[in-house]
Protein backbone atom coordinates (compact mmCIF):
# COMPACT_ATOMS: atom_id res chain seq x y z
CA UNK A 1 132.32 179.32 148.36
CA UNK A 2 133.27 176.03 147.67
CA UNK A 3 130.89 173.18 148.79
CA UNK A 4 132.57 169.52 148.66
CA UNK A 5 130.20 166.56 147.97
CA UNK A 6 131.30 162.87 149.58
CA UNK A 7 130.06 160.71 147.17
CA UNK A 8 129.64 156.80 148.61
CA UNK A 9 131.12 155.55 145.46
CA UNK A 10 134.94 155.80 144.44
CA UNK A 11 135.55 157.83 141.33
CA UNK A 12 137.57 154.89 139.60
CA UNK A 13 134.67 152.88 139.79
CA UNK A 14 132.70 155.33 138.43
CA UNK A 15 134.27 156.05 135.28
CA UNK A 16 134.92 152.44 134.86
CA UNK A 17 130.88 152.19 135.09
CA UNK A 18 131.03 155.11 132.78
CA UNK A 19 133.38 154.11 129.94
CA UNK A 20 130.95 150.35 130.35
CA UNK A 21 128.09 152.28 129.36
CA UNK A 22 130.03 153.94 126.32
CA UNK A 23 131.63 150.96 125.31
CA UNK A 24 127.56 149.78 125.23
CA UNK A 25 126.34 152.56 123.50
CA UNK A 26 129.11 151.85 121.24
CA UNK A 27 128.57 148.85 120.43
CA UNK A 28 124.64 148.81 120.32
CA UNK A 29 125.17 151.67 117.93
CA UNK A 30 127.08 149.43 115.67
CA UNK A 31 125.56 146.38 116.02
CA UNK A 32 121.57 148.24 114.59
CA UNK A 33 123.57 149.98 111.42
CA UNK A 34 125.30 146.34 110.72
CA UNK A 35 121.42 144.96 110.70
CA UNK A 36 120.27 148.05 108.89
CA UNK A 37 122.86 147.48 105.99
CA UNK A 38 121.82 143.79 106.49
CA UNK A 39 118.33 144.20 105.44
CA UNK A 40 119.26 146.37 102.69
CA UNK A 41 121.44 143.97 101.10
CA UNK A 42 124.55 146.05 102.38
CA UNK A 43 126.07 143.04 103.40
CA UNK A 44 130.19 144.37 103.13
CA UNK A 45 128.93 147.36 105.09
CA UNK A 46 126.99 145.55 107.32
CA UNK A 47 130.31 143.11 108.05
CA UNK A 48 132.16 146.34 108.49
CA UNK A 49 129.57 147.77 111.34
CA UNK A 50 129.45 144.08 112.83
CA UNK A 51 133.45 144.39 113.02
CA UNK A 52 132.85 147.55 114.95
CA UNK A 53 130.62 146.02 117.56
CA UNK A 54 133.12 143.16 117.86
CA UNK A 55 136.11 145.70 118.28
CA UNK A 56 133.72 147.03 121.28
CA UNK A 57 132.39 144.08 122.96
CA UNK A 58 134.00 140.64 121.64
CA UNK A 59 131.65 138.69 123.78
CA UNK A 60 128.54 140.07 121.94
CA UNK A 61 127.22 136.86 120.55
CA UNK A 62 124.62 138.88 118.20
CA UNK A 63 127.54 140.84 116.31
CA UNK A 64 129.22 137.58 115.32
CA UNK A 65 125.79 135.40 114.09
CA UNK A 66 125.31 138.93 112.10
CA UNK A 67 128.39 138.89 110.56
CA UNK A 68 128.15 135.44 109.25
CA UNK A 69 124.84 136.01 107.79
CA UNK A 70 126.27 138.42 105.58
CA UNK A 71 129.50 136.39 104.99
CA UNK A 72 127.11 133.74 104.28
CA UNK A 73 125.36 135.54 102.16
CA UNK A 74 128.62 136.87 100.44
CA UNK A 75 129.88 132.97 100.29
CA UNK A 76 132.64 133.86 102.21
CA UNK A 77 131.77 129.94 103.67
CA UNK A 78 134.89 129.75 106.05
CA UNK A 79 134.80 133.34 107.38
CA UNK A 80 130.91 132.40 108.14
CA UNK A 81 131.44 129.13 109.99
CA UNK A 82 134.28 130.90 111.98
CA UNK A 83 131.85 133.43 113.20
CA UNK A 84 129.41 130.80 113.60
CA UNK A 85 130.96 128.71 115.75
CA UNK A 86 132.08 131.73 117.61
CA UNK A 87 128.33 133.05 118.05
CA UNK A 88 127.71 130.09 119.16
CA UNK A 89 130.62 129.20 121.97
CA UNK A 90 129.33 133.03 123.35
CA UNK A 91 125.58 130.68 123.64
CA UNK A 92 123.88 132.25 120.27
């Protein structure tokens, strides 16, 4: 026997709330191994996990001051101020 559930919430909206979370996940994942490979000195691995989080959630402020650290460090000076300034429009 088959028992039906009516759920109060529409199924789009759902996996929209769902695929959020992922995206989150994601991107929170990313964002901790770019400042892991930060603090090790990693910083072209850490740029490359930053990139991630970025690909995930552009308006993550963190991702992009992160990223120019390391391209700071790496005097990579306009790729820094780029992500700078961008950290910075997203209120870093």
């Amino acid at each position: 026997m088959l028992i039906m559930i009516n759920f109060p919430c529409d199924i789009k909206r759902l996996i929209a709330i769902m695929l959020s979370l992922a995206i989150f996940v994601g991107c929170t994942t990313a964002f901790n191994k770019g400042v892991e490979h930060a603090k090790l000195g990693q910083d072209e691995e850490a740029i490359a996990d930053f990139t991630e989080a970025i690909r995930l959630d552009p308006t993550d402020a963190r991702s992009y001051q992160g990223r120019a650290l390391c391209h700071e460090r790496l005097e990579n000076t306009l790729q820094a101020d780029k992500d700078f300034a961008k950290a910075k429009e997203l209120g870093y």
